[in-house]
C-alpha atoms as a PDB file:
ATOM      1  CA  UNK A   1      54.740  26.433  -0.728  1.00  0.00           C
ATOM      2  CA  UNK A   2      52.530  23.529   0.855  1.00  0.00           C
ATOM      3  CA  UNK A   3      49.773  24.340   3.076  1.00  0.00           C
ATOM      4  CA  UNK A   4      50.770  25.147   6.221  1.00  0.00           C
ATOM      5  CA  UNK A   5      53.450  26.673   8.999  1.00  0.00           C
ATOM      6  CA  UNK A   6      57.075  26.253   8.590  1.00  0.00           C
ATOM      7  CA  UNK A   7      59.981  27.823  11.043  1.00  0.00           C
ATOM      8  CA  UNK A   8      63.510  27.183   9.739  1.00  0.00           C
ATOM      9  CA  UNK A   9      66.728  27.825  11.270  1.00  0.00           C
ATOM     10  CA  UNK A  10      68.536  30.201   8.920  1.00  0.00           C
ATOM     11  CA  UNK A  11      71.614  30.905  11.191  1.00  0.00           C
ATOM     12  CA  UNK A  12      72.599  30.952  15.105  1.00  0.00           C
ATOM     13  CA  UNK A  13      74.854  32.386  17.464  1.00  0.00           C
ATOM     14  CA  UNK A  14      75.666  32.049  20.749  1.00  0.00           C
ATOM     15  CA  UNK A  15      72.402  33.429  22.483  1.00  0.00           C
ATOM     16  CA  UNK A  16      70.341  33.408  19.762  1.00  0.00           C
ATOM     17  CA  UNK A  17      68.561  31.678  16.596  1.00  0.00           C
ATOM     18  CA  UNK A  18      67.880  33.556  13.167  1.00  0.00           C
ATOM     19  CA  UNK A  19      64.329  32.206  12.185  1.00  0.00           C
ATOM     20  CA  UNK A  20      62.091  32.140   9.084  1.00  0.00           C
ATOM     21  CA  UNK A  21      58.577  31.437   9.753  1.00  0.00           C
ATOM     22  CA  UNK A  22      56.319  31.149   7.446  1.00  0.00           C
ATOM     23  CA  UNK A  23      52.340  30.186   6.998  1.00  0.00           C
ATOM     24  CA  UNK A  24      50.462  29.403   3.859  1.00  0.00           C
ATOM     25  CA  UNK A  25      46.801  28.275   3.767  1.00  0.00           C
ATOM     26  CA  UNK A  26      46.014  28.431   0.207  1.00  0.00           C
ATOM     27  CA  UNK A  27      44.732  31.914  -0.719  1.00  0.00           C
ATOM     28  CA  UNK A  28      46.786  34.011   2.232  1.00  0.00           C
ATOM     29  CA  UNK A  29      50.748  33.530   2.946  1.00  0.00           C
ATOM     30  CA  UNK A  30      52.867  35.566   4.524  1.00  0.00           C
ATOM     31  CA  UNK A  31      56.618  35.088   5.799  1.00  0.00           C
ATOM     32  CA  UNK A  32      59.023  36.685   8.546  1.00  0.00           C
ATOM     33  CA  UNK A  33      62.262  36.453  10.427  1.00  0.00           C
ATOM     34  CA  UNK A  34      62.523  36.710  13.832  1.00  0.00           C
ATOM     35  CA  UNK A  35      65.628  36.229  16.427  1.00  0.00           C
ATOM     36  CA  UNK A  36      64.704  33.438  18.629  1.00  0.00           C
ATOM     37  CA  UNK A  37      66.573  33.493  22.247  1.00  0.00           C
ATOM     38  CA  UNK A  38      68.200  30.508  23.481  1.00  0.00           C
ATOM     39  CA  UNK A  39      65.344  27.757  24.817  1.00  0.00           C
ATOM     40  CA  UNK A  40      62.545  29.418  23.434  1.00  0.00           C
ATOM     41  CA  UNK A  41      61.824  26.896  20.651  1.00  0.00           C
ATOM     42  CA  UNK A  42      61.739  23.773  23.305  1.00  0.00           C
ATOM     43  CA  UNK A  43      59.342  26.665  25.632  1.00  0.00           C
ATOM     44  CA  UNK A  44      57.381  26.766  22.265  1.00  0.00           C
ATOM     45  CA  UNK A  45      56.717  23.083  21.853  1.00  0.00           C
ATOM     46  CA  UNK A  46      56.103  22.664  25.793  1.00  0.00           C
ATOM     47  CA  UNK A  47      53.626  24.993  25.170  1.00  0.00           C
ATOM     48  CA  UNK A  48      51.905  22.984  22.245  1.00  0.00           C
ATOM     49  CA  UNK A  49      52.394  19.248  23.594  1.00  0.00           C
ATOM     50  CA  UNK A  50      48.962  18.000  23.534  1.00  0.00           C
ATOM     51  CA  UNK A  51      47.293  20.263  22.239  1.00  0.00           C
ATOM     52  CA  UNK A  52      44.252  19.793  21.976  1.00  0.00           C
ATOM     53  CA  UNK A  53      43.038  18.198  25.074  1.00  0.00           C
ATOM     54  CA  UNK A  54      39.435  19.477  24.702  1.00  0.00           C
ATOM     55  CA  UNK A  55      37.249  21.346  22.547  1.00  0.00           C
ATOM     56  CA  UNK A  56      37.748  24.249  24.489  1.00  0.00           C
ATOM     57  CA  UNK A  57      41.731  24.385  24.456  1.00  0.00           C
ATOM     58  CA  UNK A  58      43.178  27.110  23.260  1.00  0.00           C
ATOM     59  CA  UNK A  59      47.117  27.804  23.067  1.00  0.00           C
ATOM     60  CA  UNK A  60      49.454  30.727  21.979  1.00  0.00           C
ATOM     61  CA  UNK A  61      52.562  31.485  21.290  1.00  0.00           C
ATOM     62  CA  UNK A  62      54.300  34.721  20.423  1.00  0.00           C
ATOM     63  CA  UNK A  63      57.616  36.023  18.679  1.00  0.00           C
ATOM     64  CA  UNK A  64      58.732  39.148  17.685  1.00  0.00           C
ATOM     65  CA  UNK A  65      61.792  41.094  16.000  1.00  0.00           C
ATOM     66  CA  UNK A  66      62.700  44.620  14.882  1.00  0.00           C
ATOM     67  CA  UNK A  67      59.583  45.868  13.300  1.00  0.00           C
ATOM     68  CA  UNK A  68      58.981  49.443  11.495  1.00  0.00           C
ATOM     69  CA  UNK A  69      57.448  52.748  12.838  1.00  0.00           C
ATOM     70  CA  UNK A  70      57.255  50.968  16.275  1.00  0.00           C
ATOM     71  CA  UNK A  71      55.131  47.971  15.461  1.00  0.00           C
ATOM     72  CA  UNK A  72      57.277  44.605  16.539  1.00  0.00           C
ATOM     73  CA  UNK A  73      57.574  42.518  13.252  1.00  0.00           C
ATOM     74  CA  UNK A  74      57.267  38.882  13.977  1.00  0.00           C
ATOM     75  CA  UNK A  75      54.081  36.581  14.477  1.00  0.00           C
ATOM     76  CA  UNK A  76      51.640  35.250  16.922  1.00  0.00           C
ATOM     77  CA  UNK A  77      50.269  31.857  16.786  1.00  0.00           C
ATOM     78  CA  UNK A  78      46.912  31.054  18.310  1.00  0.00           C
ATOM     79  CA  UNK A  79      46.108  27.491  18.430  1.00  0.00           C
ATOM     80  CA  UNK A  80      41.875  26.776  19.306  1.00  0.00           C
ATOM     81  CA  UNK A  81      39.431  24.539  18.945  1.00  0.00           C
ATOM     82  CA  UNK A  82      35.874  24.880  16.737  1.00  0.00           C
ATOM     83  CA  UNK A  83      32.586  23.464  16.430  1.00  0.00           C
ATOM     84  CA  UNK A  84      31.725  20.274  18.650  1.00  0.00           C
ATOM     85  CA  UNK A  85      33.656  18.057  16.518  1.00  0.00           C
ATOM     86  CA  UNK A  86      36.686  20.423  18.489  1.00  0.00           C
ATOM     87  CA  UNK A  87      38.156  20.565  14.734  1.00  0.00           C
ATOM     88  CA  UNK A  88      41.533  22.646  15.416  1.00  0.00           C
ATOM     89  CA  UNK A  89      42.739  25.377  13.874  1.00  0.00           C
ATOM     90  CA  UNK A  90      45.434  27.722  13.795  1.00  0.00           C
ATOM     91  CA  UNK A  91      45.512  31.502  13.360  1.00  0.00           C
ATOM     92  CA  UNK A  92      48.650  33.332  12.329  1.00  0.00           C
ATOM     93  CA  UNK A  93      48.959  36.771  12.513  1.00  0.00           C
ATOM     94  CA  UNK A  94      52.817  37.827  10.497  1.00  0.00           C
ATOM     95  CA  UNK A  95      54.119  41.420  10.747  1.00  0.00           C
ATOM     96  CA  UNK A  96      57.335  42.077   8.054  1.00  0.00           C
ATOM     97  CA  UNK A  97      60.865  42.423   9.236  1.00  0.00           C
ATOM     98  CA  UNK A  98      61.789  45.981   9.213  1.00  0.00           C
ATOM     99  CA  UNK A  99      63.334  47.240   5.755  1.00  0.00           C
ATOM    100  CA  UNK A 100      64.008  50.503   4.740  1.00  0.00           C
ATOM    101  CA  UNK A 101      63.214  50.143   1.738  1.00  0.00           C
ATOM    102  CA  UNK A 102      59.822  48.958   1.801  1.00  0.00           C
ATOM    103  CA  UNK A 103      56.778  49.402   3.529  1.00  0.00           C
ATOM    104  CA  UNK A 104      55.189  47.653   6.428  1.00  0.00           C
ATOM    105  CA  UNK A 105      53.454  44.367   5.768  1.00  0.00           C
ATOM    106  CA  UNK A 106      51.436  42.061   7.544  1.00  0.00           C
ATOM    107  CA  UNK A 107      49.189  38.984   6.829  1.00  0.00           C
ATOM    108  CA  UNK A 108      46.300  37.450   9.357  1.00  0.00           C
ATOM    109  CA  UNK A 109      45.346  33.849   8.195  1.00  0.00           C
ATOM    110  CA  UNK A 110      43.452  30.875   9.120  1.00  0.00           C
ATOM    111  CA  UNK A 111      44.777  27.099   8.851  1.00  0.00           C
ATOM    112  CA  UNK A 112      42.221  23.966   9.534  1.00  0.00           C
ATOM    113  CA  UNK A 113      45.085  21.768  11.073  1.00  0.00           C
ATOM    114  CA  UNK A 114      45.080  17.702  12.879  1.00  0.00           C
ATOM    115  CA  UNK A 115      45.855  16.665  15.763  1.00  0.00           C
ATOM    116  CA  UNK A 116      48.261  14.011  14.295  1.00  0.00           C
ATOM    117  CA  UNK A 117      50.318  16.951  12.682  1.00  0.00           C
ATOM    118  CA  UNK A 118      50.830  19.128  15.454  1.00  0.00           C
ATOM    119  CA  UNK A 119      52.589  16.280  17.232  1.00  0.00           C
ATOM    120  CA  UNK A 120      54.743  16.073  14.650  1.00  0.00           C
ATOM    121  CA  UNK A 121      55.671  19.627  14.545  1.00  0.00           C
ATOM    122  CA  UNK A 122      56.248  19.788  18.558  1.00  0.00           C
ATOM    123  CA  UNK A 123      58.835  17.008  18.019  1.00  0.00           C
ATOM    124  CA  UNK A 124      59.860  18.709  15.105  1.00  0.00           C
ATOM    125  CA  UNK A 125      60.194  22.172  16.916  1.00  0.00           C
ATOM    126  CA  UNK A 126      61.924  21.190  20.112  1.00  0.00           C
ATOM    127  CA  UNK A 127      64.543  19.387  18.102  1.00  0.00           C
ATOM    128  CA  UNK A 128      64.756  22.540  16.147  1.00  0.00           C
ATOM    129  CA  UNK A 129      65.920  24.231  19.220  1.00  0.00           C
ATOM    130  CA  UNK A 130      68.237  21.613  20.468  1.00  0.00           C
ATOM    131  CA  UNK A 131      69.944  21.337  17.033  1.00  0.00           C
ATOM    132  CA  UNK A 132      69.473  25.281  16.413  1.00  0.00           C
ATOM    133  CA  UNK A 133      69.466  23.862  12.244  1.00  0.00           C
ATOM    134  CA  UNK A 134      66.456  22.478  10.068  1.00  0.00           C
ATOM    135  CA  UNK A 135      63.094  22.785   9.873  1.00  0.00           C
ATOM    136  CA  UNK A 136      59.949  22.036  11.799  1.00  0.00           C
ATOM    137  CA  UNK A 137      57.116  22.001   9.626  1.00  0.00           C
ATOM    138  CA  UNK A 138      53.126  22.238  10.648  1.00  0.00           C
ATOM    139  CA  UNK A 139      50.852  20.507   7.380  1.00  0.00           C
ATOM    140  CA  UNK A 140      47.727  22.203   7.339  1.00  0.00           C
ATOM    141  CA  UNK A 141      44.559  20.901   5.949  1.00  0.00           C
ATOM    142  CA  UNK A 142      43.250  22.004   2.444  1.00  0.00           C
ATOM    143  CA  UNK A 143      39.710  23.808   2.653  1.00  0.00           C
ATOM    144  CA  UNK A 144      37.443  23.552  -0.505  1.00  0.00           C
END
């Protein structure tokens, strides 16, 4: 997998989007599925568009699905700002979908990520909700 944050439409219905989402940065990954309601994608990138406007912006965004032993499975996204370059960064926390057959996992990662890109993926997520199909993808940066 590249570096980065991926959601992809696996299915839909009529109230409601199957979603993978995945993150990458690396050295950590993790990946989930979450039911998305109708309108919450476009909420999503609302939520993102211009981001960031300064170096102390900071932005979140949450989603969650049937988790195991009563801890919600999904992720939450927080979008901030570091140092006084306001370099920005994403942290993704990912919880596993519930499964019987295996236990609970989760994943908490950090992703050095440009301005430039999360453009992109706003475009990229609020036609994802319009079109309930495809992919919107967030490139991270590589860290050395």
């Amino acid at each position: 997998m590249n570096i980065g944050l991926e959601f992809h439409a696996i299915s839909d219905d009529a109230d409601m989007i199957d979603v993978r989402i995945s993150a990458w940065n690396g050295t950590f990954g993790g990946v989930t599925r979450v039911y998305v309601g109708n309108g919450r994608l476009e909420e999503a990138a609302a939520t993102l568009r211009g981001f960031p406007n300064s170096h102390a912006d900071t932005r979140g965004l949450t989603f969650e699905g049937p988790g195991k032993g009563g801890v919600a499975a999904g992720v939450s996204l927080r979008f901030y700002c570091s140092g006084g370059a306001a370099h920005a960064w994403l942290e993704a926390r990912i919880e596993s979908v519930y499964d019987l057959a295996s236990p609970a996992q989760s994943v908490a990662l950090s992703l050095r990520i440009e301005a430039a890109a999360i453009d992109v993926f706003v475009e990229q997520l609020h036609r994802l909700g319009i079109s309930r199909s495809g992919v919107a993808r967030l490139n991270g940066l590589v860290q050395l």
